[in-house]
N, C-alpha and C. Protein backbone atom coordinates (compact mmCIF):
# COMPACT_ATOMS: atom_id res chain seq x y z
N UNK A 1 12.00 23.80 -7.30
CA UNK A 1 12.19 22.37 -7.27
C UNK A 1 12.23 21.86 -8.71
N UNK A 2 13.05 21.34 -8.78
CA UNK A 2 12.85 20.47 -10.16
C UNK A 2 12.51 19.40 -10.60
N UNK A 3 12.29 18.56 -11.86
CA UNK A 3 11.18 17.32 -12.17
C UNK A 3 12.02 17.09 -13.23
N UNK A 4 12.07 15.69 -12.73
CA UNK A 4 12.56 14.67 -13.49
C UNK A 4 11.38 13.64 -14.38
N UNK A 5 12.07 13.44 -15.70
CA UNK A 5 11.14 13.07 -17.05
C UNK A 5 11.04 11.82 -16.62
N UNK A 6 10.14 10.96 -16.72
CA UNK A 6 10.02 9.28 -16.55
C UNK A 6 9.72 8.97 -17.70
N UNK A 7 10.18 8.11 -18.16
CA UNK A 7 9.45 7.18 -19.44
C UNK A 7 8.83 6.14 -19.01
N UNK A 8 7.59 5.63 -19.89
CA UNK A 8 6.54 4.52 -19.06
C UNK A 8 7.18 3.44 -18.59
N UNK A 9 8.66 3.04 -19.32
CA UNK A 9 9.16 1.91 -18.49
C UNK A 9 9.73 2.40 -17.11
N UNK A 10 10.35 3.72 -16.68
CA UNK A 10 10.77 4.08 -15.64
C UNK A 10 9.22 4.02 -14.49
N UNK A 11 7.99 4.45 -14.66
CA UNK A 11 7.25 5.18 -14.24
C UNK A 11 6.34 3.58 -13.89
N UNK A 12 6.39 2.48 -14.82
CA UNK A 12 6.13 0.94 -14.19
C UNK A 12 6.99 0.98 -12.98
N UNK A 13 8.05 0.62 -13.23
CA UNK A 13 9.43 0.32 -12.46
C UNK A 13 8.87 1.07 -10.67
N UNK A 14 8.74 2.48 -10.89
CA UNK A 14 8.53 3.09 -9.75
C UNK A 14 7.23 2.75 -8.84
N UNK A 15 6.09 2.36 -9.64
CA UNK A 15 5.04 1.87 -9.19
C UNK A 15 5.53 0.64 -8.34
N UNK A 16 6.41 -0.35 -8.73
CA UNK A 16 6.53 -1.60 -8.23
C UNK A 16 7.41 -1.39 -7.10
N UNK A 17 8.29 -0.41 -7.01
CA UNK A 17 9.23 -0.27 -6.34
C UNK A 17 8.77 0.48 -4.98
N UNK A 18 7.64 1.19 -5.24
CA UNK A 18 6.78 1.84 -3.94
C UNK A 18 6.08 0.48 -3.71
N UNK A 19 5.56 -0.54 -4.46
CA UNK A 19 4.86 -1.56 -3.51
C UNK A 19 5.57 -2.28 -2.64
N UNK A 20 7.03 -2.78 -3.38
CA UNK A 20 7.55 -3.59 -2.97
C UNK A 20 8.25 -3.11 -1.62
N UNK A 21 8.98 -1.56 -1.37
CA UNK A 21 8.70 -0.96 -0.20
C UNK A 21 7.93 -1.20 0.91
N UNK A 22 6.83 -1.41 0.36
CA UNK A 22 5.41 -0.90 1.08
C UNK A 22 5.47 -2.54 1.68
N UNK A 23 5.56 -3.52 0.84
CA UNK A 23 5.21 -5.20 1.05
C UNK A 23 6.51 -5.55 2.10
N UNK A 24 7.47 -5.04 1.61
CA UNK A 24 8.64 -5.50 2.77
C UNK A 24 8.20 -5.02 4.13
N UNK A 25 8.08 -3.56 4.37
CA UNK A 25 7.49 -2.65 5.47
C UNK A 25 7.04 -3.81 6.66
N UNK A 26 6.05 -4.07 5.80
CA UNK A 26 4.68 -4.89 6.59
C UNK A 26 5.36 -6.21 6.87
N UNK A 27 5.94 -6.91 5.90
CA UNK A 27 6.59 -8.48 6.52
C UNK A 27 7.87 -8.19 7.43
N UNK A 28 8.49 -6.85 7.11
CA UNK A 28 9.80 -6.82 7.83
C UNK A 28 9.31 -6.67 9.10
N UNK A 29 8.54 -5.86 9.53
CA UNK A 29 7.99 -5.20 11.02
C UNK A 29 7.12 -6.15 11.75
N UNK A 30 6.78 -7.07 11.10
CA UNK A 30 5.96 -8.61 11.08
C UNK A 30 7.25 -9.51 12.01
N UNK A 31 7.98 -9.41 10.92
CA UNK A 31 9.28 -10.64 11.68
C UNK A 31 10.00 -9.97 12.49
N UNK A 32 10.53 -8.52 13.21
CA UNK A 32 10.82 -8.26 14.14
C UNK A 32 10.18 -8.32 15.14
N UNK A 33 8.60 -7.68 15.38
CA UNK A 33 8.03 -8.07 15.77
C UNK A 33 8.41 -9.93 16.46
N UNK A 34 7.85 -10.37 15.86
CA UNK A 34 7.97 -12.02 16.35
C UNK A 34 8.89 -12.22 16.65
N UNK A 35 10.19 -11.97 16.55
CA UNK A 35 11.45 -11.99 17.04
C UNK A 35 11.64 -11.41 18.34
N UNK A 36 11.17 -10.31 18.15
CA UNK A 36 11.50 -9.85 19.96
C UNK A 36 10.62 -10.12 21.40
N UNK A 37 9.43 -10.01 20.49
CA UNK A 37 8.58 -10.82 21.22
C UNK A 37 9.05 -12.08 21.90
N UNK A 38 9.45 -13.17 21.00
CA UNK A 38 9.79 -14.25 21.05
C UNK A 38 11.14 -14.25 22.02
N UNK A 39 11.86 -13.37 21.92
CA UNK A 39 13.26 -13.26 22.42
C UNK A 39 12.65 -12.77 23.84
N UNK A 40 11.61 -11.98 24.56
CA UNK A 40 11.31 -10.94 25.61
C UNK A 40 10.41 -11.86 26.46
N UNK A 41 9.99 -13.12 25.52
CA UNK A 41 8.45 -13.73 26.40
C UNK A 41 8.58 -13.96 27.81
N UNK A 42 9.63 -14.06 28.35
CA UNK A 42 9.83 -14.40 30.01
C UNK A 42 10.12 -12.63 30.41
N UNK A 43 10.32 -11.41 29.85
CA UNK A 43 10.47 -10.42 30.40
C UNK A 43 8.77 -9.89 30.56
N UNK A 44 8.08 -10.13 29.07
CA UNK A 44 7.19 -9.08 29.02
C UNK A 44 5.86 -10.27 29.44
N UNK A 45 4.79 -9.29 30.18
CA UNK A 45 3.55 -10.30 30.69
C UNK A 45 2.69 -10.14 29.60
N UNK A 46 1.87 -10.72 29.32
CA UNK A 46 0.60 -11.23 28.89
C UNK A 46 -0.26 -10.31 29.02
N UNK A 47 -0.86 -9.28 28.43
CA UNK A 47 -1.89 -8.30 29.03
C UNK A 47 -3.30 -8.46 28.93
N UNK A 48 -3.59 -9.18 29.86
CA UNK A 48 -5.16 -9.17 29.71
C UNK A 48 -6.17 -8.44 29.19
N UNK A 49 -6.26 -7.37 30.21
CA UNK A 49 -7.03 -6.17 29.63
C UNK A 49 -6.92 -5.73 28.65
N UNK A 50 -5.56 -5.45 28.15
CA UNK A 50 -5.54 -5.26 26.74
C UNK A 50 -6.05 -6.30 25.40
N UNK A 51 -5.61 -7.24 25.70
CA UNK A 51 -6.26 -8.83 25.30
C UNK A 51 -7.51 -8.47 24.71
N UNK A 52 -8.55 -8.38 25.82
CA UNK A 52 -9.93 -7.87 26.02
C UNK A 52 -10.48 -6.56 24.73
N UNK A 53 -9.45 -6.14 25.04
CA UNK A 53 -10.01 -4.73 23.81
C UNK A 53 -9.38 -4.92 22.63
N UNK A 54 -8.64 -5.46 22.39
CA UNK A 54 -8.09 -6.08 20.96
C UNK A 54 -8.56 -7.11 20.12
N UNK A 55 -9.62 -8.30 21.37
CA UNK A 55 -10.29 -9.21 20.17
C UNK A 55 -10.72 -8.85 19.58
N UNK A 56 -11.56 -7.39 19.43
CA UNK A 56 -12.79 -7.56 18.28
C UNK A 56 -11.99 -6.22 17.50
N UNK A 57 -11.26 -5.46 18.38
CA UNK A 57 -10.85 -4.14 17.56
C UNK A 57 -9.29 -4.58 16.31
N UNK A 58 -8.75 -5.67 16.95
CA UNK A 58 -7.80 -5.88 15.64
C UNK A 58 -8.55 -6.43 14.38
N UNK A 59 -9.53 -7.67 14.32
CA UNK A 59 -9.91 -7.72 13.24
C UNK A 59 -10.56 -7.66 12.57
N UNK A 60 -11.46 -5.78 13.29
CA UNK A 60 -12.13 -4.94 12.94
C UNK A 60 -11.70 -4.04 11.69
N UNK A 61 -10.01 -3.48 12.58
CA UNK A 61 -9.18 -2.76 11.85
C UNK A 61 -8.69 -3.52 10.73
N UNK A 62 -7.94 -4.23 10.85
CA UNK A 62 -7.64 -5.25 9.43
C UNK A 62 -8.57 -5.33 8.70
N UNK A 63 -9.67 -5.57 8.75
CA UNK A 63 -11.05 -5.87 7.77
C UNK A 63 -11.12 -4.21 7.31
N UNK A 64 -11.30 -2.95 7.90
CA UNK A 64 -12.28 -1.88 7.37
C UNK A 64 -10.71 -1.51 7.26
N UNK A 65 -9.93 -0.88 7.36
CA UNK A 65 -8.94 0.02 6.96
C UNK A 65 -8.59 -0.78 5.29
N UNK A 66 -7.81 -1.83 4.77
CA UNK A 66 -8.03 -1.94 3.53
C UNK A 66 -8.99 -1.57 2.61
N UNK A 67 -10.21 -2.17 2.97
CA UNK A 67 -11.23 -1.70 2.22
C UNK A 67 -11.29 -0.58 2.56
N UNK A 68 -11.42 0.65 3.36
CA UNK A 68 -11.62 1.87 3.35
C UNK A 68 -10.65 2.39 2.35
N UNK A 69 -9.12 2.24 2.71
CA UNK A 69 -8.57 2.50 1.57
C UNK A 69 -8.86 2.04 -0.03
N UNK A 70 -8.89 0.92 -0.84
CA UNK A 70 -9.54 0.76 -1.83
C UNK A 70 -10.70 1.61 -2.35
N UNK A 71 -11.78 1.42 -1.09
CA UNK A 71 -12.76 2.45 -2.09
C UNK A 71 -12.68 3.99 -2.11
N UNK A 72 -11.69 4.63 -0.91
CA UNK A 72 -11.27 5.97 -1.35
C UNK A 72 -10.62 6.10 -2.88
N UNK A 73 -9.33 5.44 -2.76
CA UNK A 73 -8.44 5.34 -3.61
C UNK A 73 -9.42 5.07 -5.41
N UNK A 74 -10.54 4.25 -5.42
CA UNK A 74 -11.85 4.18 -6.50
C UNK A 74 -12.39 5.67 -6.68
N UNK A 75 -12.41 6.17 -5.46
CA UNK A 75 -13.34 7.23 -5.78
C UNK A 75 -12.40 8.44 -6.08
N UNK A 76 -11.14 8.66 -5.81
CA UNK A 76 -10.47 9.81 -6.09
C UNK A 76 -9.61 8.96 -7.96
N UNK A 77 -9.90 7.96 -7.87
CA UNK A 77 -9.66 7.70 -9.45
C UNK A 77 -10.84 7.77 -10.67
N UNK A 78 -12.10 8.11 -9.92
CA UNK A 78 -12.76 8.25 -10.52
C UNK A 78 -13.44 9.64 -10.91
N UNK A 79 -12.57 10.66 -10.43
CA UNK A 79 -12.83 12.06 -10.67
C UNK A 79 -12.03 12.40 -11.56
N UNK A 80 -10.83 11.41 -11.61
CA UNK A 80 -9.86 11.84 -13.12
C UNK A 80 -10.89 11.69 -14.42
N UNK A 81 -10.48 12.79 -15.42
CA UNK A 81 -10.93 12.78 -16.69
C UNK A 81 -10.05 12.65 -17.54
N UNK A 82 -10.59 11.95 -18.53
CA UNK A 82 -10.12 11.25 -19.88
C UNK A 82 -9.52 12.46 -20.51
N UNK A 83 -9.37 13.66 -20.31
CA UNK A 83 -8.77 14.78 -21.46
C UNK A 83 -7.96 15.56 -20.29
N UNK A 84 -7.77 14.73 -19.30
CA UNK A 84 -6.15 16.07 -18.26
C UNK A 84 -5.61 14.81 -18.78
N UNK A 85 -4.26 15.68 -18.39
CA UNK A 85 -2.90 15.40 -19.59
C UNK A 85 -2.53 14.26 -18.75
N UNK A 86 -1.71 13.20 -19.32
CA UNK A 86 -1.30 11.86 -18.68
C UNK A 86 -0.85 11.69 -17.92
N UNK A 87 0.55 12.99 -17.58
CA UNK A 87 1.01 13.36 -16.67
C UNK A 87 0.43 13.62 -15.46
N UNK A 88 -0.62 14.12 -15.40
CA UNK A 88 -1.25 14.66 -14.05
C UNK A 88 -1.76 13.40 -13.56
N UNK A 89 -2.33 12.53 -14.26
CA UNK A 89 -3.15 11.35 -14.28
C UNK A 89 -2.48 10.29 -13.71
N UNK A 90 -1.23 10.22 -14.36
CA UNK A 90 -0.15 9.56 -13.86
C UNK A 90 0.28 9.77 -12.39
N UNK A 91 0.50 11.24 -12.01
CA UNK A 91 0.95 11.65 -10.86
C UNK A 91 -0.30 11.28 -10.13
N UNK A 92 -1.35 11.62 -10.25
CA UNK A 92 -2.49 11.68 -9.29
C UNK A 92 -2.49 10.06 -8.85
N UNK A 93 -2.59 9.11 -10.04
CA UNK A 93 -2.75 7.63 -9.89
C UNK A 93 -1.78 7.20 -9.20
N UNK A 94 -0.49 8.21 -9.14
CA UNK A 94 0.79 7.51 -8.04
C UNK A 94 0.41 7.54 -6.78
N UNK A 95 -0.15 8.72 -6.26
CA UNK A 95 -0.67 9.70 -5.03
C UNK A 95 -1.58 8.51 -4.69
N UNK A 96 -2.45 8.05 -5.19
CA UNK A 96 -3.66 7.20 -4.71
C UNK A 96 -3.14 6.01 -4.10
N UNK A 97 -2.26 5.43 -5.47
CA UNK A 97 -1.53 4.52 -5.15
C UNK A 97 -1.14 4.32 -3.69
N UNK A 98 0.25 5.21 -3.21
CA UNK A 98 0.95 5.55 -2.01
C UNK A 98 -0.37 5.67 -1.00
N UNK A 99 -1.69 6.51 -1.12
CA UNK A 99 -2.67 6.53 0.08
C UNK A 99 -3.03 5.26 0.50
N UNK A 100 -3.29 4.20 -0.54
CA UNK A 100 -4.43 3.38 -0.66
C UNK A 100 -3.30 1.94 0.28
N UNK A 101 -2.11 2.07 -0.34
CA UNK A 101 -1.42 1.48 0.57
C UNK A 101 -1.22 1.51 1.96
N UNK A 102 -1.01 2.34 2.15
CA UNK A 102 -1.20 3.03 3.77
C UNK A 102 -2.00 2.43 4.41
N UNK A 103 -3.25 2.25 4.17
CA UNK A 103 -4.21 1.86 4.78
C UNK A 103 -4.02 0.50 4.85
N UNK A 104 -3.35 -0.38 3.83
CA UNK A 104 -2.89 -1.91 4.15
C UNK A 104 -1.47 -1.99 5.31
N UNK A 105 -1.09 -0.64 5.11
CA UNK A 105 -0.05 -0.79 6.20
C UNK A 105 -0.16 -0.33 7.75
N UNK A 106 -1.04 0.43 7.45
CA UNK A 106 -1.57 0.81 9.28
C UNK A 106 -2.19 -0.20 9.63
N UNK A 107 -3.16 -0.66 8.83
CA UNK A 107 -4.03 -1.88 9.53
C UNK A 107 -2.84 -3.39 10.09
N UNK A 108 -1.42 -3.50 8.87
CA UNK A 108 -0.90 -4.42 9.62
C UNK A 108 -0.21 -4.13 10.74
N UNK A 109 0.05 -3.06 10.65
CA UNK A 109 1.27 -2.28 11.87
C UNK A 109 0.39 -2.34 13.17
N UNK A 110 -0.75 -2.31 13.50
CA UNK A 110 -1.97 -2.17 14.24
C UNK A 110 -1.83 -3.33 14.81
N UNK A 111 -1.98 -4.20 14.24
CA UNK A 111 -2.35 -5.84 14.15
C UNK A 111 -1.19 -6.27 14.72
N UNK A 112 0.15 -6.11 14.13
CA UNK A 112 1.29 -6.40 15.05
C UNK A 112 1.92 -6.17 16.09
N UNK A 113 0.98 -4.64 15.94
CA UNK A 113 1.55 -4.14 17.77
C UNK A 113 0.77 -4.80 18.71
N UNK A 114 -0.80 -5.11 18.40
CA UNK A 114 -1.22 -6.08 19.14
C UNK A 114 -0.88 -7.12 19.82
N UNK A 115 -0.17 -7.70 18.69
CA UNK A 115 0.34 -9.18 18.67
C UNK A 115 1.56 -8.86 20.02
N UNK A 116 2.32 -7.34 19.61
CA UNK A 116 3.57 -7.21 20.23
C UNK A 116 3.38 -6.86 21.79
N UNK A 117 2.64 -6.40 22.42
CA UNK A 117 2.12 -6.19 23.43
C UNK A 117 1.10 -6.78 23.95
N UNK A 118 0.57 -7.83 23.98
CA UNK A 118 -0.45 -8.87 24.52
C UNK A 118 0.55 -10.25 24.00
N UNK A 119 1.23 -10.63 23.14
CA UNK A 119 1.52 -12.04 22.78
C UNK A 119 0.76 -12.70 22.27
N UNK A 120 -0.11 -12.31 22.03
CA UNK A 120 -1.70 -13.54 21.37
C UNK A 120 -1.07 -13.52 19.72
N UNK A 121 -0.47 -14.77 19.67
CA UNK A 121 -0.65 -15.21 18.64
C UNK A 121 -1.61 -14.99 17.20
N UNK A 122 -2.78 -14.70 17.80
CA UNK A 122 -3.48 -14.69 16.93
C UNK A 122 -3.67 -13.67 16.05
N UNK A 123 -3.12 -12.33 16.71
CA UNK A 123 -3.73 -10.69 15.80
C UNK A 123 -2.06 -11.11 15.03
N UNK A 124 -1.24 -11.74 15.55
CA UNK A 124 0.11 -12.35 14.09
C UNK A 124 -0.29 -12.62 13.03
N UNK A 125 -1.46 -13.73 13.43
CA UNK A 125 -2.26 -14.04 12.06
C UNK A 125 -3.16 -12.77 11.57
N UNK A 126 -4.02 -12.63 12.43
CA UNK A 126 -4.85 -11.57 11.63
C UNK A 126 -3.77 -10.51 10.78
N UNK A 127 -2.61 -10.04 11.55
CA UNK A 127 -2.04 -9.32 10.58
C UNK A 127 -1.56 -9.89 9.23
N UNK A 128 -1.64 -11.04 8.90
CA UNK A 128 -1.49 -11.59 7.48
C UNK A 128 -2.23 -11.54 6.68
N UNK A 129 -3.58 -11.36 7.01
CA UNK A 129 -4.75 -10.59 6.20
C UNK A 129 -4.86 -9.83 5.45
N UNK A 130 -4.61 -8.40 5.81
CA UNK A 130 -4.00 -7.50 5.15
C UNK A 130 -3.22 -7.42 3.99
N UNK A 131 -1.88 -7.96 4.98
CA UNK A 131 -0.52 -8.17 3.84
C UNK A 131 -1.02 -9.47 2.57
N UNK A 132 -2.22 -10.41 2.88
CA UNK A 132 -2.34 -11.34 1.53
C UNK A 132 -3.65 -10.44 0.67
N UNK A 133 -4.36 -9.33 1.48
CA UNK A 133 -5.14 -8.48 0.33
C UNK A 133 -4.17 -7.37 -0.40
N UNK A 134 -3.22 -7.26 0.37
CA UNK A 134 -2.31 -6.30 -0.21
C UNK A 134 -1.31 -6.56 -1.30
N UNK A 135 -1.06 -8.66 -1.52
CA UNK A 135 -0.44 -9.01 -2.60
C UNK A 135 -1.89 -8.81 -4.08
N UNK A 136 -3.43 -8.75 -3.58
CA UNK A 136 -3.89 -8.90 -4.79
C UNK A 136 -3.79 -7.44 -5.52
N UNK A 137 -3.21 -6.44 -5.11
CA UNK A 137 -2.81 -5.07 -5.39
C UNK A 137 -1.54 -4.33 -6.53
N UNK A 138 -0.69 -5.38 -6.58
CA UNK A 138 0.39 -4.96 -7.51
C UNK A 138 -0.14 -3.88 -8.53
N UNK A 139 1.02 -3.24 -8.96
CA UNK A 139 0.29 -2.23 -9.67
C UNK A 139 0.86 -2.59 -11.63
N UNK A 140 0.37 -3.36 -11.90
CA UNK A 140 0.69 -3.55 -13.26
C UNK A 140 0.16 -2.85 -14.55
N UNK A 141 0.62 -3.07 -15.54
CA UNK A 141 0.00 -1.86 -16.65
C UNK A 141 -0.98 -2.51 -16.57
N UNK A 142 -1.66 -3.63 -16.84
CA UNK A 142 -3.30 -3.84 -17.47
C UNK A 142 -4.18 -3.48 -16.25
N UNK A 143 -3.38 -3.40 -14.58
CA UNK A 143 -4.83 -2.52 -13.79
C UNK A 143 -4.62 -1.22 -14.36
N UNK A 144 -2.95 -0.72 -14.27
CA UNK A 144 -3.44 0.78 -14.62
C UNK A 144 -4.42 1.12 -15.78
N UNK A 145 -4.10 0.33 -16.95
CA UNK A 145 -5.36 0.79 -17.95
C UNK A 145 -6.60 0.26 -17.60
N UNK A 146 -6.81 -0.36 -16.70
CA UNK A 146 -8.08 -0.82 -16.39
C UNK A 146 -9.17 0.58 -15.37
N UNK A 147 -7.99 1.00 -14.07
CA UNK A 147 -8.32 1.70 -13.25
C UNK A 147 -8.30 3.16 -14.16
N UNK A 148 -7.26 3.39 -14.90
CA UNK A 148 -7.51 5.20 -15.18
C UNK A 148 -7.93 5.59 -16.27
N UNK A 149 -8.56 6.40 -16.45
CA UNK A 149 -8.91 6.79 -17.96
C UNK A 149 -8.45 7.30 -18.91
N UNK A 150 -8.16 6.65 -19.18
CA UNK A 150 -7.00 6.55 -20.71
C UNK A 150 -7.81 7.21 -22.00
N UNK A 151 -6.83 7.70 -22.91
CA UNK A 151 -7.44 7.92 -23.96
C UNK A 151 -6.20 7.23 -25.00
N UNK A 152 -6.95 7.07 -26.44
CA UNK A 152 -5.79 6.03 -27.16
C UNK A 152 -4.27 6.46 -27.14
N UNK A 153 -4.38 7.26 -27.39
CA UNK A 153 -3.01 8.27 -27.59
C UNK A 153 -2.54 7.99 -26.05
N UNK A 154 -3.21 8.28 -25.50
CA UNK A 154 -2.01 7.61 -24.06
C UNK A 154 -1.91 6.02 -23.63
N UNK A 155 -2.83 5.42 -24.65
CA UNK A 155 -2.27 4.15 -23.97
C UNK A 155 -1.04 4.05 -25.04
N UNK A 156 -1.06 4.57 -26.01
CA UNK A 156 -0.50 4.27 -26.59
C UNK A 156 1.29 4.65 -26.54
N UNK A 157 1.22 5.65 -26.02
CA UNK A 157 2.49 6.11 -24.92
C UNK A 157 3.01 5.33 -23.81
N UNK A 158 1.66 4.63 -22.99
CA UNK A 158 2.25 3.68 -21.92
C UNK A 158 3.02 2.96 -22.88
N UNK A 159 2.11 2.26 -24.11
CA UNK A 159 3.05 1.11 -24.16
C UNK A 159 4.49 1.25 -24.92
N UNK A 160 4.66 2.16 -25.08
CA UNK A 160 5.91 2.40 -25.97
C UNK A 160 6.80 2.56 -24.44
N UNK A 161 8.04 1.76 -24.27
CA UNK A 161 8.42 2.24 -22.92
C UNK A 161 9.38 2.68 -22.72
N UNK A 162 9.77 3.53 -24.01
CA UNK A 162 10.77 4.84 -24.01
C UNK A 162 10.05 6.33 -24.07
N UNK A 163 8.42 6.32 -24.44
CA UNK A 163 7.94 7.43 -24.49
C UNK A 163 7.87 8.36 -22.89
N UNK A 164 8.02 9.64 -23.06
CA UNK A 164 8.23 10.22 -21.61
C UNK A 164 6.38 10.46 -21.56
N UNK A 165 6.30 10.07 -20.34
CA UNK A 165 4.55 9.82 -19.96
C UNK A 165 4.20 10.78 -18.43
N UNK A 166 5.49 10.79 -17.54
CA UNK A 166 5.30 11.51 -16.41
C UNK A 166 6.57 12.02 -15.90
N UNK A 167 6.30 13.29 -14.73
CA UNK A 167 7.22 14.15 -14.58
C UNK A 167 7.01 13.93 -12.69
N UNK A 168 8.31 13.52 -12.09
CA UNK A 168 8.43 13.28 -10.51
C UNK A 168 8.96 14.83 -10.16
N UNK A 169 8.71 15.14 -8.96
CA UNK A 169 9.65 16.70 -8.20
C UNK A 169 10.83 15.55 -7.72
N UNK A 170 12.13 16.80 -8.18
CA UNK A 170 13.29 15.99 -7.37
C UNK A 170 13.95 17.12 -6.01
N UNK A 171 14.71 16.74 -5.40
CA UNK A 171 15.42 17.95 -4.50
C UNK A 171 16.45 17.95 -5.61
N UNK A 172 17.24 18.75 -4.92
CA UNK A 172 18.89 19.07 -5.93
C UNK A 172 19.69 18.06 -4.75
């Protein structure tokens, strides 16, 4: 397999471009959702029972799956050391990245299927929860130097944003 060179301005760029992925995901599947719903309401019934097991378990899930993700995503950034090479650091901090999201996106996907199969309005909202802890998340250089452990010489590479800082696997 082969790996392609990023320079820190490519390797920003990609960070934002997996969120912004990740942020559409959740609002796009949000507004279909409500759309078909909305389009089906005289086909599909109202499910009670289900109703019943979803008040407390949707905005159970919305509440603990973000935060579960965050403080994994803390704790596997906090086993990185200040002397592995930037590259790895970089890659590893992408990896966390992509996990830690997940967990803002199952919890909304959860929340909307709720919404999509009972109609209750309300786990619609609860699923906005999520997606507004998931805007305080962007991944910008001052968290990354905040979150990883940098040493001068590599911040000093981030900020140059032609220096090559990380290496992606590509297919052919």
């Amino acid at each position: 397999m082969d790996h392609k060179i990023l320079t820190s301005k490519q390797y920003f760029k990609f960070l934002l471009l997996v969120y912004g992925v990740m942020l559409v995901a959740q609002v796009g599947t949000g507004t279909v959702f409500f759309f078909l719903r909305s389009a089906q309401l005289n086909a599909m019934s109202n499910e009670a029972t289900l109703n019943k097991l979803f008040t407390y378990l949707v905005p159970g899930i919305a509440l603990v799956l973000p935060l579960l993700g965050i403080v994994l995503a803390k704790r596997t950034i906090k086993e990185m050391e200040i002397s592995d090479l930037l590259s790895d650091k970089l890659r590893k901090y992408q990896s966390t990245l992509i996990f830690k999201y997940a967990f803002f996106e199952a919890a909304t996907i959860f929340s909307l299927g709720a919404y999509f199969l009972t109609g209750e309005l309300r786990y619609l909202g609860v699923a906005g929860a999520p997606v507004l802890l998931f805007l305080t998340q962007l991944p910008t250089r001052r968290r990354v130097f905040s979150e990883v452990p940098l040493s001068t010489l590599d911040k000093t590479q981030l900020n140059n944003p032609d220096a090559e800082v990380a290496q992606i696997p590509v297919k052919d």
